[in-house]
Protein backbone atom coordinates (compact mmCIF):
# COMPACT_ATOMS: atom_id res chain seq x y z
CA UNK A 1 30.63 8.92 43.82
CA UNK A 2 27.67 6.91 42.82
CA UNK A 3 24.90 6.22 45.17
CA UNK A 4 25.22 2.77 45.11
CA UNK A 5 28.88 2.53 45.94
CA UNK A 6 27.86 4.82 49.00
CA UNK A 7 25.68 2.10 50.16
CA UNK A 8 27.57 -0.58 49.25
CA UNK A 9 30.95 -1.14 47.72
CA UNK A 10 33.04 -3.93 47.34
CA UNK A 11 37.42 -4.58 47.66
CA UNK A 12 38.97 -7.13 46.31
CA UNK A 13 42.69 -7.66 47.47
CA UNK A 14 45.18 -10.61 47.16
CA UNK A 15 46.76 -12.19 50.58
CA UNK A 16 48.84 -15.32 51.56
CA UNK A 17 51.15 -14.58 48.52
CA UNK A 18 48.82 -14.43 46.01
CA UNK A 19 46.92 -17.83 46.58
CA UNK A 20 43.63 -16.47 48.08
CA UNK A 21 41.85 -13.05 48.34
CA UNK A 22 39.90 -11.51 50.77
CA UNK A 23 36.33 -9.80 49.78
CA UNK A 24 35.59 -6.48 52.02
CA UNK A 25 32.03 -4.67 51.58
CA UNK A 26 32.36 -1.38 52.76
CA UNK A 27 29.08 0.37 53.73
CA UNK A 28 28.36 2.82 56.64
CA UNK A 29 25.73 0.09 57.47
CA UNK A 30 28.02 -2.44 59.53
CA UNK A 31 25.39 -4.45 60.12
CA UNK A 32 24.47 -4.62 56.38
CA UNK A 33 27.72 -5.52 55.75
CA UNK A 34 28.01 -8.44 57.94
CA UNK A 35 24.77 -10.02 56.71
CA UNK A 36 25.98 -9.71 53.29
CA UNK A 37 29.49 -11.18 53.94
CA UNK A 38 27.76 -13.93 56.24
CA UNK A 39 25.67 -14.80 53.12
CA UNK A 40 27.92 -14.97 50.69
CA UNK A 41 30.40 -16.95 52.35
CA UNK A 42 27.47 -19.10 53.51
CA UNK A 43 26.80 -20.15 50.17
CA UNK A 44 30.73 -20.63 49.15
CA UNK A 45 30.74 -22.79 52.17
CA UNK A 46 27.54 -25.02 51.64
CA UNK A 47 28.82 -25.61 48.31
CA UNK A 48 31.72 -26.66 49.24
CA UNK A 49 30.05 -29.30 51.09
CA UNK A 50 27.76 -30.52 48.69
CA UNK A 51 30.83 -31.14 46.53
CA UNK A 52 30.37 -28.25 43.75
CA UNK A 53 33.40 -27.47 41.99
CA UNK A 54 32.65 -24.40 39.91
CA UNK A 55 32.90 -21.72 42.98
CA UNK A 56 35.98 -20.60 45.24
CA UNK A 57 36.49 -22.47 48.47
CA UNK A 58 35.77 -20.21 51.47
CA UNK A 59 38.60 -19.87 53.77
CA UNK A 60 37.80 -17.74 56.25
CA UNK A 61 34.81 -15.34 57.27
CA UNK A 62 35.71 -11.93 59.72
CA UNK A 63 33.05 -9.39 60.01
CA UNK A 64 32.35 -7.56 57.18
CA UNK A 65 34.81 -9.73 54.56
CA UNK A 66 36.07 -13.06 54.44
CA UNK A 67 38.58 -15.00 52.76
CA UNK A 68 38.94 -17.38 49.68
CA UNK A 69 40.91 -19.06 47.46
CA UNK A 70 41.98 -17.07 44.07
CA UNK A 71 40.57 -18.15 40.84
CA UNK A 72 43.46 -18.09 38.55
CA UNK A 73 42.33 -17.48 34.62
CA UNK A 74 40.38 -15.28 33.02
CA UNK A 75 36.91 -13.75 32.77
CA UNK A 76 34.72 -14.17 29.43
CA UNK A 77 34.95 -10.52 29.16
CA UNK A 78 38.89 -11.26 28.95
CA UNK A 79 38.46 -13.76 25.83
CA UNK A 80 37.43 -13.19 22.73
CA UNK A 81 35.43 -16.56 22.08
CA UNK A 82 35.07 -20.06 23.47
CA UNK A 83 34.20 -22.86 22.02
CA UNK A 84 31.15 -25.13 22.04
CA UNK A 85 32.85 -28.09 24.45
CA UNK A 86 33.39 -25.28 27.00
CA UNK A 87 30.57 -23.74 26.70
CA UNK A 88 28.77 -26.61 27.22
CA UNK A 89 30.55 -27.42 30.51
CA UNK A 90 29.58 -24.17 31.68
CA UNK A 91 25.92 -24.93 30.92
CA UNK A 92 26.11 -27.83 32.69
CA UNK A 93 27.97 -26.40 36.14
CA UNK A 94 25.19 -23.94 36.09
CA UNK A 95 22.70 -27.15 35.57
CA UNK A 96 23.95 -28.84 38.65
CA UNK A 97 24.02 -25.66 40.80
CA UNK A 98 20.47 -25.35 40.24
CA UNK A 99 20.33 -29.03 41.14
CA UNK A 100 21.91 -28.55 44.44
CA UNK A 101 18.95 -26.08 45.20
CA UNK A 102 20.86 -22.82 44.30
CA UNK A 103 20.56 -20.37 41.88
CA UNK A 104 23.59 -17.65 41.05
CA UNK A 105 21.21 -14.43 40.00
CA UNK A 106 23.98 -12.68 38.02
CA UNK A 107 25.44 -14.85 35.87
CA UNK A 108 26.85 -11.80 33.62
CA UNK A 109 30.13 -12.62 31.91
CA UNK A 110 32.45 -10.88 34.60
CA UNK A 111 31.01 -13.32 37.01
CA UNK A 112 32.19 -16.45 34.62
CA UNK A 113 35.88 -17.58 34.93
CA UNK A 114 37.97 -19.68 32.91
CA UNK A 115 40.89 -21.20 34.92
CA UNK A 116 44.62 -21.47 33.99
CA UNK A 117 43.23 -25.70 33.47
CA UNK A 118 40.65 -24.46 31.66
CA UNK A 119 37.80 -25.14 33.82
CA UNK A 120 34.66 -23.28 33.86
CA UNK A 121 34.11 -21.42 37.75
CA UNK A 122 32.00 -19.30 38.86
CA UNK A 123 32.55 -15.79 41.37
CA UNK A 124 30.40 -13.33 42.91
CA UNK A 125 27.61 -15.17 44.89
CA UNK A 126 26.44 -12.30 46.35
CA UNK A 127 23.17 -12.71 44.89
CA UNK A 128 22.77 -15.93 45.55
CA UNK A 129 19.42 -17.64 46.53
CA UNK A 130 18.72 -20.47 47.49
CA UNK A 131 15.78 -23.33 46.70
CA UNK A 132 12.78 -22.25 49.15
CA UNK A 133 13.35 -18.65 49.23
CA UNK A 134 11.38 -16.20 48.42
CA UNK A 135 13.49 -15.03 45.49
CA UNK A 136 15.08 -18.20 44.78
CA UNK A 137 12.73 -18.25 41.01
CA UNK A 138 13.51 -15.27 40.07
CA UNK A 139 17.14 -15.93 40.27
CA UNK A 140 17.01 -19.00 38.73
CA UNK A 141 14.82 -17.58 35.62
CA UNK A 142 17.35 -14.82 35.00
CA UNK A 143 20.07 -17.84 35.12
CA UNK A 144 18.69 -19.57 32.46
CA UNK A 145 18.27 -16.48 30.48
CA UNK A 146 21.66 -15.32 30.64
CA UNK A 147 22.73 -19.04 29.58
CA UNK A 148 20.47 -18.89 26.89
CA UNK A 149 21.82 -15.47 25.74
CA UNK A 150 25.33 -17.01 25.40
CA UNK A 151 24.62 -20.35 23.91
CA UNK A 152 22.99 -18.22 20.93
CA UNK A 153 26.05 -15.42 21.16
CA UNK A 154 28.26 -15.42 18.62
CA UNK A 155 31.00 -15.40 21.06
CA UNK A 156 30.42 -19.54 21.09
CA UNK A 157 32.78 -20.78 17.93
CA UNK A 158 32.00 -23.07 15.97
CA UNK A 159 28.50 -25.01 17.00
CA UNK A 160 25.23 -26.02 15.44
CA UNK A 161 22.76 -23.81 18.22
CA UNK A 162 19.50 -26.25 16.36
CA UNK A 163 21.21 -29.53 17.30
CA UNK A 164 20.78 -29.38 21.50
CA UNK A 165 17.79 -28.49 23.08
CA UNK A 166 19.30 -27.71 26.26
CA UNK A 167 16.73 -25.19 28.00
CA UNK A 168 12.94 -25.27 29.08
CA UNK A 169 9.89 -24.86 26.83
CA UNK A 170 9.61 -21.67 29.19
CA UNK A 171 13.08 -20.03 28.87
CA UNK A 172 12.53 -20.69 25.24
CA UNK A 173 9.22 -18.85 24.67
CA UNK A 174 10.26 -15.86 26.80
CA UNK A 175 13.23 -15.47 24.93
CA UNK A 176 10.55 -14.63 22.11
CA UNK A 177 10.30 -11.41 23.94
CA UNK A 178 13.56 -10.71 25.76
CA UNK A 179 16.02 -11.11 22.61
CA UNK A 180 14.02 -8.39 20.78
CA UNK A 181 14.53 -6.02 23.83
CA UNK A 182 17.80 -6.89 24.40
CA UNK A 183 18.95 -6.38 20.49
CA UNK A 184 16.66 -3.16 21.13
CA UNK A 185 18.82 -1.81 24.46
CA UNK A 186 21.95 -3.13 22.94
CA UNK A 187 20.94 -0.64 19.56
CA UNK A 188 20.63 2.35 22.12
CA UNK A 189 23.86 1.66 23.67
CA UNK A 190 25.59 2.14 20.58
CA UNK A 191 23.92 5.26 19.46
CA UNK A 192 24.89 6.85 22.52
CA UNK A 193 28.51 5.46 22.36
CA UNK A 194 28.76 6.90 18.95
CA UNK A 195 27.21 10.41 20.21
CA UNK A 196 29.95 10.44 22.75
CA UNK A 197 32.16 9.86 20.43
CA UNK A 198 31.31 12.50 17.93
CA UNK A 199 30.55 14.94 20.47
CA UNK A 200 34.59 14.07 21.97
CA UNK A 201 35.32 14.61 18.21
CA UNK A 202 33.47 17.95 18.02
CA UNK A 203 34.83 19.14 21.20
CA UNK A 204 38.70 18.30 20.56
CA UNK A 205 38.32 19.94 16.93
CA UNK A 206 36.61 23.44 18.64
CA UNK A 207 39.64 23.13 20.96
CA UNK A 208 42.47 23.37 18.32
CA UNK A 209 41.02 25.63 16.38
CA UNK A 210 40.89 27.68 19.46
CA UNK A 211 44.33 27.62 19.91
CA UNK A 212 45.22 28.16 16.61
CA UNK A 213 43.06 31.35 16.56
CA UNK A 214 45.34 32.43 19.63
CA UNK A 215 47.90 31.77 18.07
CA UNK A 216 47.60 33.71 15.04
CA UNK A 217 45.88 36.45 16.86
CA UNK A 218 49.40 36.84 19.12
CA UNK A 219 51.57 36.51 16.00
C-alpha cells in the first residue's frame, strides 16, 4: 500500500438508491479525518448558498464522511473530445467560482464532470481554498493553468484558440514556461510507458521459450 493511502484514503459508495453518495476518508488520524470532511462539505455547502451550480449539493455531514447528491455523466477522462461551446461553459463555471471567492486547486480532468443534460460540474473540493487564505493564490493560479492547458488541448474540437483572449496577461506569460515542461514530463512518461512495454514484451518472449525448452528437453 502506498504511503499516502495510509494517511489518507478516500470511499466513494452510492446510497438512497443510487441518487446520492456518501464520501468516507479513512485515516488512522480521526481527527484528520473530520477536519477534512468538515471542510469539504463546508465548501459544498457555502456554495450551495451562494447559488453555484457546478458542484454537488451537500446532504448530510457525519464524522469522518458526509453525504451528497450523485453527479450523473461522465468525467473528461471518459470522453474523447468536447467541443468549444462546452468548453467554454466550463471556463466560465470555473470564472464565477473564483468570483464567489473560491478557488478548486485540482481542477485535473477526473475532477470535471459532464452530466447526463450536459452540463459542466465540478467534484472533489477537497482542496478547496477559499479568498483570504493563506493558500487561496496558489490554488487559484494552478486553476487557471489547468484551464489554460485544456483550452489549448486538442481534446477541444473544432475552435479558433487566437480568437478569445480568455485568461490573464499572467497565466499567459507563465505558460511560456510551464507548456515546455509539461510537453517535457509528458515526453518522459511515454518513454517509460514504452520501456514497460518492451520490457513486458521481453519478459513474456524469455517465458515461452522457456517452456518450449522444457518441453523439448522432456520429449
Amino acid at each position: 500500500m502506498q504511503l499516502k493511502n495510509y494517511i489518507k484514503n478516500n470511499q466513494v459508495i452510492l446510497v438512497e438508491d443510487g441518487l446520492a453518495v456518501k464520501k468516507a476518508i479513512r485515516t488512522p488520524f480521526l481527527l484528520f479525518a473530520e477536519a477534512c470532511c468538515r471542510h469539504e462539505a463546508g465548501c459544498l455547502e457555502t456554495l450551495e448558498r451562494l447559488g453555484f451550480g457546478g458542484a454537488p449539493r451537500l446532504i448530510s455531514l457525519e464524522g469522518n464522511s458526509f453525504t451528497m447528491e450523485r453527479v450523473s455523466g461522465r468525467s473528461l477522462n471518459e470522453l474523447r473530445f468536447i467541443d468549444e461551446p462546452l468548453c467554454l461553459r466550463i471556463l466560465e463555471m470555473v470564472q464565477r467560482l473564483h468570483c464567489l471567492g473560491f478557488a478548486h486547486g485540482n481542477l485535473r480532468n477526473s475532477n470535471i464532470f459532464i452530466t447526463d443534460s450536459n452540463e459542466p460540474m465540478l467534484i472533489d473540493f477537497e482542496t478547496c481554498c477559499r479568498r483570504g487564505g493563506p493558500l487561496f493564490a496558489i490554488a487559484k493560479f494552478n486553476d487557471q493553468v489547468r484551464q489554460h492547458l485544456l483550452w489549448h488541448s486538442d481534446f477541444v474540437v473544432p475552435h479558433d484558440r487566437r480568437a478569445k483572449k480568455l485568461f490573464p496577461v499572467h497565466i499567459t506569460v507563465a505558460m511560456f514556461f510551464i507548456t515546455p515542461i509539461n510537453r517535457f514530463v509528458a515526453a518522459l512518461k511515454a518513454i517509460k510507458k514504452s520501456v514497460k512495454k518492451r520490457i513486458r514484451l521481453v519478459r513474456k518472449d524469455l517465458a515461452e521459450r522457456g517452456s518450449l525448452s522444457s518441453k523439448q528437453t522432456a520429449d
